[in-house]
Protein backbone atom coordinates (compact mmCIF):
# COMPACT_ATOMS: atom_id res chain seq x y z
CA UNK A 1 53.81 267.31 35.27
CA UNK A 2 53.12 268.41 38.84
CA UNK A 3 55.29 266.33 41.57
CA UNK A 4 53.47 265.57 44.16
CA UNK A 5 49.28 266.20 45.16
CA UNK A 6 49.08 268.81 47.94
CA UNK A 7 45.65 268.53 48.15
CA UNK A 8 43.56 265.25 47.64
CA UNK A 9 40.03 266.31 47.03
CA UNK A 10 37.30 263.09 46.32
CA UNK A 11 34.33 265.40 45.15
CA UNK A 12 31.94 262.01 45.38
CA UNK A 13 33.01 260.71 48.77
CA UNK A 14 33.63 264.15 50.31
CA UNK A 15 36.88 263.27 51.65
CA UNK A 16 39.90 265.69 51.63
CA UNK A 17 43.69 265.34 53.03
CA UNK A 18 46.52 267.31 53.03
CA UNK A 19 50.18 266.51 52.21
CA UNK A 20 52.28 267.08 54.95
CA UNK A 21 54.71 269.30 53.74
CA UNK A 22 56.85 269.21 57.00
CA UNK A 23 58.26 265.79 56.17
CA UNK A 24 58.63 266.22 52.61
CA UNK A 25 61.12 265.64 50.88
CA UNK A 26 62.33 262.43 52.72
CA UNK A 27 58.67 261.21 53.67
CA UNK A 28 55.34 261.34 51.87
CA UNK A 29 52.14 261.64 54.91
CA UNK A 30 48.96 262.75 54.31
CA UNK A 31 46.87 264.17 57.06
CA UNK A 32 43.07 263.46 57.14
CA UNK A 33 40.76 266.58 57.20
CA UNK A 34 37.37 265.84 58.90
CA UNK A 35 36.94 269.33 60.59
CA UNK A 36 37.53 273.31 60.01
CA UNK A 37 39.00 273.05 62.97
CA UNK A 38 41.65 269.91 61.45
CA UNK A 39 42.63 272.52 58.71
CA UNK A 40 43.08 275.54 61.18
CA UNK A 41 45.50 272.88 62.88
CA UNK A 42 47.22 272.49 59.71
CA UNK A 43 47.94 275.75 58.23
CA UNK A 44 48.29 277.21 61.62
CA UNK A 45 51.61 274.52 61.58
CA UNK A 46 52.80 275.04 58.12
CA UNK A 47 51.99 271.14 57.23
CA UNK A 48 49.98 273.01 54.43
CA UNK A 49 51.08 276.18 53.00
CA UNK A 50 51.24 278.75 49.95
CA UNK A 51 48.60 281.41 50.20
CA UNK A 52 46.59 279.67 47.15
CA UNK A 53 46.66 275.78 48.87
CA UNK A 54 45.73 277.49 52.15
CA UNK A 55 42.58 278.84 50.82
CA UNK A 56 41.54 276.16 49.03
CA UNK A 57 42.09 273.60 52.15
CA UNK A 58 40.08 276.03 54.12
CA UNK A 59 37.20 276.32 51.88
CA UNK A 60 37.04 272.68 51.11
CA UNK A 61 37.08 272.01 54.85
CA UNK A 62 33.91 273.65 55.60
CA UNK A 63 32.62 271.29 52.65
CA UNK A 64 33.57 268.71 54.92
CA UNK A 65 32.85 269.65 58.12
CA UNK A 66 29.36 270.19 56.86
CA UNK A 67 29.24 267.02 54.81
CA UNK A 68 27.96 264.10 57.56
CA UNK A 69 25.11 266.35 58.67
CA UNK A 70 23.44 265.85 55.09
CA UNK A 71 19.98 264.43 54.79
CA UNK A 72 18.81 265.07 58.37
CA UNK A 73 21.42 263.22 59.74
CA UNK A 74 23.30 264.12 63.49
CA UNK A 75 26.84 262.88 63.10
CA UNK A 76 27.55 263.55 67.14
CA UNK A 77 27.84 266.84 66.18
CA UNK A 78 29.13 269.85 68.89
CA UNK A 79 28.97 272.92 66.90
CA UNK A 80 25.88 274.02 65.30
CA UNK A 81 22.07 273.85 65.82
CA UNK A 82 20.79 271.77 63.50
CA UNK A 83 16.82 272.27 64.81
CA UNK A 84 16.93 276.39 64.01
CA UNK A 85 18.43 277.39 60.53
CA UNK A 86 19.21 280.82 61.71
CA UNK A 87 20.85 279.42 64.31
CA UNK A 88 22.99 277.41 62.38
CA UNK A 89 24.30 280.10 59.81
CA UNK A 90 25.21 282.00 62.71
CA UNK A 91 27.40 279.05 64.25
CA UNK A 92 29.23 278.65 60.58
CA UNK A 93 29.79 281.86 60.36
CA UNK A 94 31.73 282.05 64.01
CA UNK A 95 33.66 278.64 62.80
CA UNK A 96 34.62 281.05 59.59
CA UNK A 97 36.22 283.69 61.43
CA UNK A 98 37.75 280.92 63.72
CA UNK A 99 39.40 279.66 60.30
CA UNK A 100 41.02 282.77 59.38
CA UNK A 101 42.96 283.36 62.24
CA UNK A 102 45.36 280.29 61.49
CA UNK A 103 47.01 282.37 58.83
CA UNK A 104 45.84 286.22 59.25
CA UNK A 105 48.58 287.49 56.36
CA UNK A 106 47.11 285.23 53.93
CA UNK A 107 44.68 287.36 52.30
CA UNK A 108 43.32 284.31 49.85
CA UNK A 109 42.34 282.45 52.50
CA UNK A 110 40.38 285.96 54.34
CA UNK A 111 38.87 286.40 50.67
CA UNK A 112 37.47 283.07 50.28
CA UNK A 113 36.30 282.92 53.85
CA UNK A 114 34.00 286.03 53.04
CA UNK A 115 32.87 284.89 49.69
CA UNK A 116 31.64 281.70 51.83
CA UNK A 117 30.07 284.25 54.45
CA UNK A 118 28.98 285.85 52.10
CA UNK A 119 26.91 282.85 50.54
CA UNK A 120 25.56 281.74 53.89
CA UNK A 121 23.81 285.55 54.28
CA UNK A 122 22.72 286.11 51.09
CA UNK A 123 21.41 282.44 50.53
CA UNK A 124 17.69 281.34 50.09
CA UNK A 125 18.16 278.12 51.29
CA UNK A 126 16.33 277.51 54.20
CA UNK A 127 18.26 273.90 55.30
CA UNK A 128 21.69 273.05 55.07
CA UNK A 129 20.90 270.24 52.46
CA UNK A 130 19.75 273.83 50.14
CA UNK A 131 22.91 275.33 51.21
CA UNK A 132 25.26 272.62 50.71
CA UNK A 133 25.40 272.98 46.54
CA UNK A 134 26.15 276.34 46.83
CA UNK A 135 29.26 276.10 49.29
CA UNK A 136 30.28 272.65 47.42
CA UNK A 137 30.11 274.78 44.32
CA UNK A 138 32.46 277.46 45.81
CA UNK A 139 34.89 274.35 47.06
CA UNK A 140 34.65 273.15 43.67
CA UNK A 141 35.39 276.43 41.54
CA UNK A 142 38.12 277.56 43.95
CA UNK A 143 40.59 274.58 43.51
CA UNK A 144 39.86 274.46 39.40
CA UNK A 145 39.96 278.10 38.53
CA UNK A 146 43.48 278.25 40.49
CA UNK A 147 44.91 275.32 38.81
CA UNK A 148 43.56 277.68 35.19
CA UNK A 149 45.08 280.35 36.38
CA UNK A 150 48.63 279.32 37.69
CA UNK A 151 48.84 278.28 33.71
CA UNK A 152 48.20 281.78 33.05
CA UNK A 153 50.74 283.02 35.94
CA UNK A 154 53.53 280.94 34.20
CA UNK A 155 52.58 282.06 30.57
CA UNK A 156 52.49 285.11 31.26
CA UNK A 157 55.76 285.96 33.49
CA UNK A 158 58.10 283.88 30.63
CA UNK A 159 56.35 286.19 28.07
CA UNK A 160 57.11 289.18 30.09
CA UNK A 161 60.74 288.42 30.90
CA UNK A 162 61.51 287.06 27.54
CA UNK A 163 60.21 290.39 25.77
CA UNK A 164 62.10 292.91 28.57
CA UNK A 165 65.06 291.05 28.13
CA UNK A 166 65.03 291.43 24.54
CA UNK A 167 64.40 295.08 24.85
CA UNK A 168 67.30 295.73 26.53
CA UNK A 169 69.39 293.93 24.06
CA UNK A 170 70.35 290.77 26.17
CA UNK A 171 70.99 287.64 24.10
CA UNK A 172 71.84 284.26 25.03
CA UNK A 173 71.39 282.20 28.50
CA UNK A 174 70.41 283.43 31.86
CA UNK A 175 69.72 282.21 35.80
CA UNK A 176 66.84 282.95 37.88
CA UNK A 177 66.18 283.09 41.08
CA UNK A 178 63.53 282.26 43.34
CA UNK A 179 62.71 282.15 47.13
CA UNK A 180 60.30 279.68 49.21
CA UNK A 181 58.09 277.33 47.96
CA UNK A 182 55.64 278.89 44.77
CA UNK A 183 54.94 275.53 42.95
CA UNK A 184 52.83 272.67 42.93
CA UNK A 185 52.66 272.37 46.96
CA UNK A 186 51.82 275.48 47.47
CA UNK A 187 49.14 275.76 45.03
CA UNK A 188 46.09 273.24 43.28
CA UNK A 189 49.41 272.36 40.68
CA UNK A 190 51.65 274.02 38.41
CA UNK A 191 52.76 276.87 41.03
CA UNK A 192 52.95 280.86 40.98
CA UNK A 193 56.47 281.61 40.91
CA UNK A 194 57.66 278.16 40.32
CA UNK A 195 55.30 278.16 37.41
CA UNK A 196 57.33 281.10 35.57
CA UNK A 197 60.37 279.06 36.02
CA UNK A 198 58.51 275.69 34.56
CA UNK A 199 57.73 277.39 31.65
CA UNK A 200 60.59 279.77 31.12
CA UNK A 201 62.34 275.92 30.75
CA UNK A 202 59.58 275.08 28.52
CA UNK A 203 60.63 277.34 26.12
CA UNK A 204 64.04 277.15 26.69
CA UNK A 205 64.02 272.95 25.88
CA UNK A 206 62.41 273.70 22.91
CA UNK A 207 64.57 276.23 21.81
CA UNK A 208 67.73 273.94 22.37
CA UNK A 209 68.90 274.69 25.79
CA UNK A 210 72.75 273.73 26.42
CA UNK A 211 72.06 273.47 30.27
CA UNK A 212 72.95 270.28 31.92
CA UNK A 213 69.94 269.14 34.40
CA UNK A 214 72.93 266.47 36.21
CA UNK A 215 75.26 269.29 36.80
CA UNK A 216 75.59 270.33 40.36
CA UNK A 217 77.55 273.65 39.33
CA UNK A 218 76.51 276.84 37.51
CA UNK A 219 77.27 276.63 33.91
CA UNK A 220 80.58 278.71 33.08
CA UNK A 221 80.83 277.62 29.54
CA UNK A 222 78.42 278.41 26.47
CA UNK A 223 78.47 276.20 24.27
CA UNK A 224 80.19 277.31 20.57
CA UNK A 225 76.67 276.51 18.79
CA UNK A 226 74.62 278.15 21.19
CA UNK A 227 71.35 280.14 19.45
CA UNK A 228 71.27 283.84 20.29
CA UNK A 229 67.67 282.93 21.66
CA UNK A 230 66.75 284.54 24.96
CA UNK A 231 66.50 281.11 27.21
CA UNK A 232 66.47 280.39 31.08
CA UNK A 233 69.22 277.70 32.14
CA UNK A 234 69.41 277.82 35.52
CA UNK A 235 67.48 278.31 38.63
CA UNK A 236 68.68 278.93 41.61
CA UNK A 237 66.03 278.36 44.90
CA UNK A 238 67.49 279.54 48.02
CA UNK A 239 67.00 277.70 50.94
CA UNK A 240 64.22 279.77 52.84
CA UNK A 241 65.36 279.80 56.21
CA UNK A 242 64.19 279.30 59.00
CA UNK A 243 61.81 276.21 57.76
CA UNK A 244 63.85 275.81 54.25
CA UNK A 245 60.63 275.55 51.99
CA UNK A 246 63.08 276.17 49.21
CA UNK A 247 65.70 273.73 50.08
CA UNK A 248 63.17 270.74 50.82
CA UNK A 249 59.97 271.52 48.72
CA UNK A 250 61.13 273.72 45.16
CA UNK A 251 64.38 271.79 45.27
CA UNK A 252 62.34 268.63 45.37
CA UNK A 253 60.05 269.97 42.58
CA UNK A 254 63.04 271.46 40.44
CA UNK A 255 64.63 267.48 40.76
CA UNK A 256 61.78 266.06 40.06
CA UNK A 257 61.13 267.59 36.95
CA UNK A 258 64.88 267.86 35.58
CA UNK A 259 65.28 271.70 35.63
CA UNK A 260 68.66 272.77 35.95
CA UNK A 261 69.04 274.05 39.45
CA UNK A 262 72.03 274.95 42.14
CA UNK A 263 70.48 275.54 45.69
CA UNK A 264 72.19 278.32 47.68
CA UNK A 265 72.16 280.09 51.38
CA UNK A 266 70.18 282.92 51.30
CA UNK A 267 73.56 284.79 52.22
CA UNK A 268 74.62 283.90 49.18
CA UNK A 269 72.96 285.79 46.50
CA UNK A 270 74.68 289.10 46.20
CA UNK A 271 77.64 287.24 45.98
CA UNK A 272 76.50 284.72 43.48
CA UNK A 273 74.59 287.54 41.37
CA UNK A 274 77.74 289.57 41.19
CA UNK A 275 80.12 286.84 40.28
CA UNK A 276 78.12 285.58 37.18
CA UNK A 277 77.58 288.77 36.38
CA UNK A 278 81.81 289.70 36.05
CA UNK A 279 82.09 286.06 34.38
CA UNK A 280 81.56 286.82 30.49
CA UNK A 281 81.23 282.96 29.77
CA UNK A 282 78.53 282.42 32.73
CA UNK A 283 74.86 283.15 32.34
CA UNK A 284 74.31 285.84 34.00
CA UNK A 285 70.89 286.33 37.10
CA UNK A 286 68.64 288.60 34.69
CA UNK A 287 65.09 288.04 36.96
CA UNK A 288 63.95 286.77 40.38
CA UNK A 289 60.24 285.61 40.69
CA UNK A 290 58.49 285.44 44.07
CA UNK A 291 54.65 284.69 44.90
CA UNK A 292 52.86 286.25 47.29
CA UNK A 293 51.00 285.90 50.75
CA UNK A 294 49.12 289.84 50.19
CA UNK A 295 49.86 292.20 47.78
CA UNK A 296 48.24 295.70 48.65
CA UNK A 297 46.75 298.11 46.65
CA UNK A 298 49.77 300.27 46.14
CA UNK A 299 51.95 297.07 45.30
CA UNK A 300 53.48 296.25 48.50
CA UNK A 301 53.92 292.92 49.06
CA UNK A 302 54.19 290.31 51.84
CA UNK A 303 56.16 287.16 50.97
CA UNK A 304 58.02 284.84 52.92
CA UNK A 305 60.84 286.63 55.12
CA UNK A 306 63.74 287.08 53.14
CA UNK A 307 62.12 288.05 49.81
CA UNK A 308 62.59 292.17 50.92
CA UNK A 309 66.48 291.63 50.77
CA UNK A 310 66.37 289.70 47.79
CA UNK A 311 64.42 292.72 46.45
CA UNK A 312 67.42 295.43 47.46
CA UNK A 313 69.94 293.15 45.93
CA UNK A 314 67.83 292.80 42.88
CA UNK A 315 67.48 296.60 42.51
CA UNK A 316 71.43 296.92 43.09
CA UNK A 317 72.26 294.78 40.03
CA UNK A 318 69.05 295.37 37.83
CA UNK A 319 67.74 292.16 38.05
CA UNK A 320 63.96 292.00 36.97
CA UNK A 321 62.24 291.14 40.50
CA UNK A 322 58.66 289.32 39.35
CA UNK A 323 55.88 289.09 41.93
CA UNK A 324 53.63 286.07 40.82
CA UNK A 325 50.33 285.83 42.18
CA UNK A 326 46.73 285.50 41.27
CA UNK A 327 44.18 288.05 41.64
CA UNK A 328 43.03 286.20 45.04
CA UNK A 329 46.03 287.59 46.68
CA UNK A 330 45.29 290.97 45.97
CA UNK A 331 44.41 293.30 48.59
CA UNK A 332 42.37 296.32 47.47
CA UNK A 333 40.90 297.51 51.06
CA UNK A 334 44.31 297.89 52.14
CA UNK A 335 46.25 301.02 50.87
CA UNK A 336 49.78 300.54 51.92
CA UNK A 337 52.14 297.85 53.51
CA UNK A 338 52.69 299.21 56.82
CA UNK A 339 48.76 297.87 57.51
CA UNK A 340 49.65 294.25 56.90
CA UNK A 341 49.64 292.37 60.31
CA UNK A 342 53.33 289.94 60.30
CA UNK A 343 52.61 287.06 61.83
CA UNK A 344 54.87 285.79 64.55
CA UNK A 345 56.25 282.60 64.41
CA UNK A 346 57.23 280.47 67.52
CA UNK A 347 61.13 280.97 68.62
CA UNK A 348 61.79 276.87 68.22
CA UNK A 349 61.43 277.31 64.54
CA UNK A 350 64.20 279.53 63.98
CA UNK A 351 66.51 277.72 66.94
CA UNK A 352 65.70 273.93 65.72
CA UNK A 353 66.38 272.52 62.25
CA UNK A 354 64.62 269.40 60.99
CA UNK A 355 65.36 267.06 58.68
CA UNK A 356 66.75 263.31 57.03
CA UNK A 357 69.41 262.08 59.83
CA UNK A 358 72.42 261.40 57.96
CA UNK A 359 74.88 258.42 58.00
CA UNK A 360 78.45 260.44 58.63
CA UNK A 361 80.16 257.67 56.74
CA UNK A 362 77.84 257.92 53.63
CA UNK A 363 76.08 261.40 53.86
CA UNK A 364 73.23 259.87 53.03
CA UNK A 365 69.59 260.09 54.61
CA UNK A 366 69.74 256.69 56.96
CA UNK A 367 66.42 254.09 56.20
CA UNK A 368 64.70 252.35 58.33
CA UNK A 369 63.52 248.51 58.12
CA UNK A 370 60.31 249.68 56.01
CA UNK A 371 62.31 251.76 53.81
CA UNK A 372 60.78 254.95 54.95
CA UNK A 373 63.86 258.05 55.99
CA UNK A 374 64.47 258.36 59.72
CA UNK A 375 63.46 262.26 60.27
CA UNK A 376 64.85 264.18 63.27
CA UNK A 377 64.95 267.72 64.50
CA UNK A 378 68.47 269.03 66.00
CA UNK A 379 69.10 272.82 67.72
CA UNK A 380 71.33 275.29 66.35
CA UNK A 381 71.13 277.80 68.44
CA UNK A 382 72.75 278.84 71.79
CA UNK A 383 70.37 278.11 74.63
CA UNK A 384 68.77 281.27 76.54
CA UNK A 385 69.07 283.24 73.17
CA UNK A 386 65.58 285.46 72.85
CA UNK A 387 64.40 284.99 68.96
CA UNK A 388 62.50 287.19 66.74
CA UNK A 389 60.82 285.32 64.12
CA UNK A 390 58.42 286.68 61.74
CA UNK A 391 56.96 284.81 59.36
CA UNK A 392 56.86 287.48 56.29
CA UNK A 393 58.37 290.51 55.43
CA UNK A 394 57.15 293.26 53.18
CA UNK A 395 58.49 294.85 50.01
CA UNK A 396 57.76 298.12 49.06
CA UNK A 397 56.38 298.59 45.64
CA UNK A 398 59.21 300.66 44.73
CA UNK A 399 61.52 297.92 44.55
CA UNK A 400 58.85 295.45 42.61
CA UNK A 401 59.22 295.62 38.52
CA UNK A 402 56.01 293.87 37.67
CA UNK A 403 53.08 291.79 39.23
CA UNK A 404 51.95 288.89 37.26
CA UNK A 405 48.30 288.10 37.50
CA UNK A 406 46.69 285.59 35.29
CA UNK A 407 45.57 289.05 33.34
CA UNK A 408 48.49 289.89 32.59
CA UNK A 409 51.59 291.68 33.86
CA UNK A 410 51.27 295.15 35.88
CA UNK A 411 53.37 297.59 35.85
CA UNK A 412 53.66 301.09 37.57
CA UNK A 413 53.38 304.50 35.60
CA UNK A 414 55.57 307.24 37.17
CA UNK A 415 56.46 304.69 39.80
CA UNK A 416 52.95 303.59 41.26
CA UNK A 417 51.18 300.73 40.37
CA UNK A 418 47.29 300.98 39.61
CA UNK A 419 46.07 297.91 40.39
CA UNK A 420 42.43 298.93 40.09
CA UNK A 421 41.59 297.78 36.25
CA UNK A 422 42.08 294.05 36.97
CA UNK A 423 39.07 294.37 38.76
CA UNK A 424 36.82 296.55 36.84
C-alpha cells in the first residue's frame, strides 16, 4: 500500500498537483501545477523530490502547460507563437532547457527532457493539437512504467540480499539501513530503496518474523522458536540532515505501513552498526540500500549528502551497500564521478530547522482550532557562520556492491562495473 500520492495526475481533465513534501509529515498540501515554470518552482524548492517524481512532474508539466492552447484556443498565453509552428517548437524547446536547470544532478529529469526534445524535432505534426498525443503519450508512459519498475527494484534487491546473505552462511534476523527519502514520495509509488525494504518485510511477514512493529528499540532478543530463515527485522532510516527527508518522509512511510523501524542521527551509524554487531542476541546491519540522483557509467553515484560516509562505514564492517535505481538514472555519456555538477544549496537550509512546534509540557506537535499542526522553522546555528551546503555527494564505485535496476542486479568484474548490457 503506498502512503501518501506524490503526484496527482487526472489524465481526462489535464490537471496535475504536487504533494508538498516540505510540510509532510504534520500537514498534507498539495500545490497546483498550471505551468513548466510552477514545477521548476517546485523541484527547484524541494516541495517535490526523488530523481524519479522529479521527472515525471516535469514531463507531465509540459502536458499541462500545453494543455489550454488545444483546439485553436489562446489561453492569454506569453510564451510561444501560436500563428508559426516552427516558431513554436522552438519556444518549447527553450522552456525545456529552462526546466532542467531546477535540478541539474538529476539526470531522470535531463533524460526525459531530451526524449520530449527529442519528440518535438523529430515529429510530423505540423500543429500542436498533432503534437499533443505524442507528448501526452510520453507523460503517460513515464509515470506507469516507473510505478512497473520500482516493483522490479524491490524484487529484485530482496532477492539479491537474501541469496548473498545465504552464501556467506548468515542465518537468522538482520537490520538495514537506509538514507533519505527512496519510497513512495519520491517516486510514482512503491519507492527505489524504500521498495527493497517493503519487500525484504514482505518476505520476512510471511516467513514468521519475531520483530515487534510497536517497539521503539532495536530487538536484543531472538526469540527461542525463531526459523533459521534469512529475514529483515529492522530498518533503520537516518534522519538526512540538513532537510531530514528520512526523519519526516521514510519514517512517515515506515509508520504508516507497520515496518519495524528505529530512526537514528546520521552520527550514529558506525556506532550503532558496531554495537549490534558485538551483541550475539541482536540482529546484526547486514545491507544498506540507497537510490540514486545519477549513477555514471563507471558506477559512481550521486545520492543525497551523507550516503558517501555511509558507504566507508559500510565497507569497514562488510555491510552489503545496495544502490537502487532505475535505468532512467543511469548516466552513460558521463565516464566518471568527478564530471557530476553538485548542486549548491542555500546556507538557511543547513542553519534553520523546520518542523511541528511542540507543547514542552506534552512533547507533542501543538493543533490548531481546525485540527491542522502548527509548523514553524527555528535556527540552529550561530549567526555570521559561512555554510557550505551541497546538496549530493558522490560515491565512488569502489565502495558500491551492486546496482539494482529493474533488470536485475549489477555487479563489477575485477572491480569495475559494466553497465553497458542493460542497454544493448
Amino acid at each position: 500500500m503506498s502512503t501518501l500520492q506524490a503526484i496527482k495526475f487526472d489524465r481526462e481533465a489535464l490537471t496535475l498537483s504536487t504533494l508538498d513534501q516540505l510540510v509532510l509529515p504534520y500537514a498534507t498540501k498539495y500545490i497546483p501545477i498550471y505551468t513548466i515554470a510552477d514545477a521548476f518552482q517546485v523541484i527547484k524548492l524541494m516541495q517535490v523530490r526523488g530523481a524519479p517524481a522529479i521527472a515525471i512532474v516535469g514531463a507531465l508539466s509540459v502536458i499541462i502547460e500545453l494543455s489550454p492552447y488545444l483546439k485553436g484556443k489562446n489561453a492569454g498565453q506569453a510564451y510561444y507563437d501560436l500563428q508559426n509552428f516552427t516558431n513554436f517548437k522552438s519556444q518549447l524547446i527553450q522552456r525545456l532547457d529552462y526546466l532542467v536547470t531546477s535540478r541539474p544532478t538529476a539526470v531522470n529529469l535531463g533524460n526525459a527532457v531530451t526524449e520530449i526534445k527529442q519528440i518535438v524535432n523529430n515529429t510530423k505534426a505540423t500543429t500542436i493539437d498533432e503534437l499533443f498525443p505524442e507528448i501526452f503519450k510520453f507523460g503517460c508512459d513515464l509515470i506507469d512504467d516507473d510505478y512497473i519498475n520500482n516493483t522490479k527494484l524491490g524484487e529484485n534487491g530482496k532477492d539479491w540480499i537474501l541469496k548473498s546473505l545465504a552464501a556467506e552462511g548468515f542465518e537468522g534476523e538482520f537490520g538495514i539501513l537506509t538514507i533519505c527519502n527512496t519510497g513512495s514520495l519520491a517516486t510514482s509509488g512503491y519507492g527505489t530503496a524504500l521498495g527493497v525494504i517493503r519487500s525484504l518485510w514482505s518476505h520476512a511477514k510471511e516467513n514468521g518474523s519475531t520483530a515487534s512493529s510497536s517497539s521503539d528499540e532495536p530487538p536484543t532478543k531472538k526469540a527461542k522458536s525463531e526459523s533459521k530463515i534469512i529475514k529483515m527485522s529492522r530498518a533503520y532510516p537516518l534522519e538526512t540532515r540538513p532537510y531530514n527527508q528520512g526523519a519526516r518522509l521514510t519514517a512517515y512511510e515506515l509508520v504508516y505501513e507497520n515496518i519495524p523501524s528505529t530512526l537514528i542521527t546520521d552520527s550514529m551509524v558506525t556506532y550503532l552498526v558496531s554495537s549490534l554487531s558485538k551483541n550475539s542476541s541482536a540482529a546484526p546491519i547486514k545491507a544498506c540500500v540507497v537510490g540514486a540522483d545519477r549513477i555514471v557509467s563507471n558506477g559512481d553515484t550521486a545520492n543525497k549528502i551523507g550516503t558517501y560516509q555511509l558507504a566507508l562505514i559500510c565497507k569497514q564492517f562488510g555491510t552489503k551497500f545496495l544502490v537502487v535505481a532505475p535505468k532512467t538514472t543511469i548516466d552513460m555519456k558521463t565516464a566518471h564521478g568527478d564530471e557530476i555538477v553538485v548542486e549548491q544549496r542555500p546556507a538557511n537550509e543547513l542553519q534553520n530547522v523546520s518542523g511541528g512546534v511542540v507543547d514542552p509540557a506534552t512533547n507533542k506537535v501543538i493543533i490548531n482550532e481546525n485540527g491542522v499542526a502548527i509548523t514553524g522553522k527555528v535556527g540552529v546555528a550561530a549567526p555570521g557562520i559561512e555554510v557550505w551546503n551541497p546538496s549530493f555527494d558522490v560515491t565512488p564505485h569502489e565502495l558500491i556492491d551492486g546496482i539494482v535496476t529493474e533488470d536485475g542486479v549489477m555487479e563489477k568484474v575485477n572491480g569495475e562495473f559494466n553497465l553497458a548490457p542493460l542497454f544493448q
